[in-house]
N, C-alpha and C. Protein backbone atom coordinates (compact mmCIF):
# COMPACT_ATOMS: atom_id res chain seq x y z
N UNK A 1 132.21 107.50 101.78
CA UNK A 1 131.35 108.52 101.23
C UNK A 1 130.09 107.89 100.61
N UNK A 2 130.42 106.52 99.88
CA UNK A 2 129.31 106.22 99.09
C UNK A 2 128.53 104.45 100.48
N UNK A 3 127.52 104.77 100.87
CA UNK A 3 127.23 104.43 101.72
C UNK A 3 125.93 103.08 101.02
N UNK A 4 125.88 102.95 100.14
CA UNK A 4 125.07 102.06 99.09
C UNK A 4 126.12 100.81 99.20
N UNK A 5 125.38 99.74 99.26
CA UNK A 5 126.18 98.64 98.88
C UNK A 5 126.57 98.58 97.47
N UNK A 6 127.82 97.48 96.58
CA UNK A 6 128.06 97.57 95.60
C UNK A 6 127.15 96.60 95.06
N UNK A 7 126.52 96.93 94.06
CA UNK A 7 125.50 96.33 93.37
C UNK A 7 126.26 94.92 92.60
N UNK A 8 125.77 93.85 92.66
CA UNK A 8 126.20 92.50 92.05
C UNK A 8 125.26 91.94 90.71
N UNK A 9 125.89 90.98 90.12
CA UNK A 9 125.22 90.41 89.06
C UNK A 9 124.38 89.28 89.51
N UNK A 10 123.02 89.48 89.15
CA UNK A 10 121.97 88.67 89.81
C UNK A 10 122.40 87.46 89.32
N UNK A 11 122.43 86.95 88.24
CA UNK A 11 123.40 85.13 87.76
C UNK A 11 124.58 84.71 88.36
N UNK A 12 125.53 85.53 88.46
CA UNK A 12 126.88 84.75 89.18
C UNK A 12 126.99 85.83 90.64
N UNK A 13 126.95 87.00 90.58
CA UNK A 13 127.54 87.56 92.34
C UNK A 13 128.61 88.39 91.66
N UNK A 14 128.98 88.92 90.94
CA UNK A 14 130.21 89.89 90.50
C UNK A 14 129.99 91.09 90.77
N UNK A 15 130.83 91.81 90.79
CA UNK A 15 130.45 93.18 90.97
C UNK A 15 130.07 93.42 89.31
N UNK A 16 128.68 94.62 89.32
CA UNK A 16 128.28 94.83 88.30
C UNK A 16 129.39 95.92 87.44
N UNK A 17 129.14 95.41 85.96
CA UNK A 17 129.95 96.53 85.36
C UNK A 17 128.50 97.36 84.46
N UNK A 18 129.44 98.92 84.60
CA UNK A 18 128.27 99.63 83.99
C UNK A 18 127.52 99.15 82.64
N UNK A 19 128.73 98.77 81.73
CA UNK A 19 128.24 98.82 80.51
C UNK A 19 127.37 97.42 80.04
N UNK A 20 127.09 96.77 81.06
CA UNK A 20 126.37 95.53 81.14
C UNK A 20 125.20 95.88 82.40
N UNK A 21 125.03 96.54 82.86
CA UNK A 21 124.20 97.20 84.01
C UNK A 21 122.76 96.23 83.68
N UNK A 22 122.38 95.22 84.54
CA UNK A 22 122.61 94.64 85.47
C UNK A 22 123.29 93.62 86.02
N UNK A 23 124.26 93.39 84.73
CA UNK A 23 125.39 92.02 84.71
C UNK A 23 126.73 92.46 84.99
N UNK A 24 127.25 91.82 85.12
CA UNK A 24 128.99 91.96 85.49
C UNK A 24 129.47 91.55 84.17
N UNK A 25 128.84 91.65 82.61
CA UNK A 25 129.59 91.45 82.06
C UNK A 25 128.80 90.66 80.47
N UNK A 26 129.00 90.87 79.06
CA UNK A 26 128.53 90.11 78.41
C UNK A 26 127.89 88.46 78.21
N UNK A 27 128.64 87.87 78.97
CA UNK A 27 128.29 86.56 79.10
C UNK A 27 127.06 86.13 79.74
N UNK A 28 127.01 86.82 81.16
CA UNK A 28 125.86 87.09 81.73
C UNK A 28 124.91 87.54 81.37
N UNK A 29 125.05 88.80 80.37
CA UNK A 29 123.97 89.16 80.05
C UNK A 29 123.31 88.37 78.64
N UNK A 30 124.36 87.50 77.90
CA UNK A 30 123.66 86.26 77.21
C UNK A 30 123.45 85.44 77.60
N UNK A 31 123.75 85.34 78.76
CA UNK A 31 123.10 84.03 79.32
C UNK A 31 121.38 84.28 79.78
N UNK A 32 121.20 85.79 80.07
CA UNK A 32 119.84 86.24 80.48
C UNK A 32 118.89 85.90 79.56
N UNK A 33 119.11 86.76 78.00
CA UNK A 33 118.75 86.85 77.01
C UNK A 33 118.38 85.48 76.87
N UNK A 34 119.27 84.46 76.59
CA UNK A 34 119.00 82.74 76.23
C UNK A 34 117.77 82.45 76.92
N UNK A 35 117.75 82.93 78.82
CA UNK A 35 116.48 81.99 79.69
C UNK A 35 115.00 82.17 78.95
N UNK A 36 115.52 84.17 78.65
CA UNK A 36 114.11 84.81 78.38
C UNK A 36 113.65 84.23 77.08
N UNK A 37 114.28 84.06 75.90
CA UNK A 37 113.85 83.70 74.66
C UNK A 37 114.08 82.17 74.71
N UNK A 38 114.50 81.36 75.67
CA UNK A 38 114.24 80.19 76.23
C UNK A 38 113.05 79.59 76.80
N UNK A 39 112.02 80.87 76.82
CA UNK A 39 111.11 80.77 77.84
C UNK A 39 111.36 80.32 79.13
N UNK A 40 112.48 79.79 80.19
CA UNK A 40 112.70 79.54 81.50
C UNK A 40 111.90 81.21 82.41
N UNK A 41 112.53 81.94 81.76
CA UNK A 41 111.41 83.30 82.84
C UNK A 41 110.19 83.52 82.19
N UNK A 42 109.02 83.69 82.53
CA UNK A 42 107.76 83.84 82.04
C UNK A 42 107.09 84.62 82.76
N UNK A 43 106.29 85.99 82.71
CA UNK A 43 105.80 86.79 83.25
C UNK A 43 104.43 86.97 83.49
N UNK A 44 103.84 86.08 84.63
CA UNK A 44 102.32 85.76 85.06
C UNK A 44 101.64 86.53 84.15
N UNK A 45 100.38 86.29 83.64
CA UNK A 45 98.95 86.97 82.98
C UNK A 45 98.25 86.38 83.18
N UNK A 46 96.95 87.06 83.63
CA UNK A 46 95.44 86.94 83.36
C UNK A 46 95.17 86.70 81.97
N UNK A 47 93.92 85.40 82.14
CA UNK A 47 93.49 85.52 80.99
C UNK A 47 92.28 86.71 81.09
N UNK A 48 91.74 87.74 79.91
CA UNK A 48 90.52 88.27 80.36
C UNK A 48 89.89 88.51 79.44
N UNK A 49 88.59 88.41 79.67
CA UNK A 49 87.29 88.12 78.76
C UNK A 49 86.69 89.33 78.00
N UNK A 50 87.38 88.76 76.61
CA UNK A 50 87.39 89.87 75.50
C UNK A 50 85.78 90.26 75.17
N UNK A 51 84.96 89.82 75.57
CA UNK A 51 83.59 90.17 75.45
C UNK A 51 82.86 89.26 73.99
N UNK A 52 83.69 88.73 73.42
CA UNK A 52 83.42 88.00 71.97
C UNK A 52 82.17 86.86 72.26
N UNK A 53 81.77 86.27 71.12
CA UNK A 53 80.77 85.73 70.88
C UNK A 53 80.66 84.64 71.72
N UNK A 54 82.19 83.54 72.01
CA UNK A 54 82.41 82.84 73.37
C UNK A 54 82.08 82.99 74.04
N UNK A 55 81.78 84.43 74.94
CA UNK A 55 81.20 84.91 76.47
C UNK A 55 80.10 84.90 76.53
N UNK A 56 79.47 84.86 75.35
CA UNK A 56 77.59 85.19 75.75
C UNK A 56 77.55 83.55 75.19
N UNK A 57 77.72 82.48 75.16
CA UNK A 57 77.18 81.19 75.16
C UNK A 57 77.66 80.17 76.08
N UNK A 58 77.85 81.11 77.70
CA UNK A 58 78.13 80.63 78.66
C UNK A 58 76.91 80.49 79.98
N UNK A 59 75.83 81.71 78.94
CA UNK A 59 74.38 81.20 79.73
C UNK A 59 74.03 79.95 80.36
């Protein structure tokens, strides 16, 4: 009936449990938490040019 694959935990491959949704489980999901406030994941940015007094003494 349910024609969706079963969704897994992106760190180990488990089947996901809801109450950890997208982990299979607490551990995993501290282990996520650790990379992010680890800085290991970092989420690309532009730097962009606030218009400040720096930009006009680039004449």
């Amino acid at each position: 009936m349910n024609d969706r694959p079963a969704r897994r935990c992106p760190l180990c491959g488990k089947p996901v449990e809801p109450a950890y949704r997208p982990f299979c489980g607490k551990r995993c999901a501290d282990l996520d938490l650790a990379r992010w406030l680890g800085e290991r994941y970092r989420v690309p940015a532009a730097e962009e040019d606030d218009g400040g007094p720096e930009a006009d003494d680039k004449d």
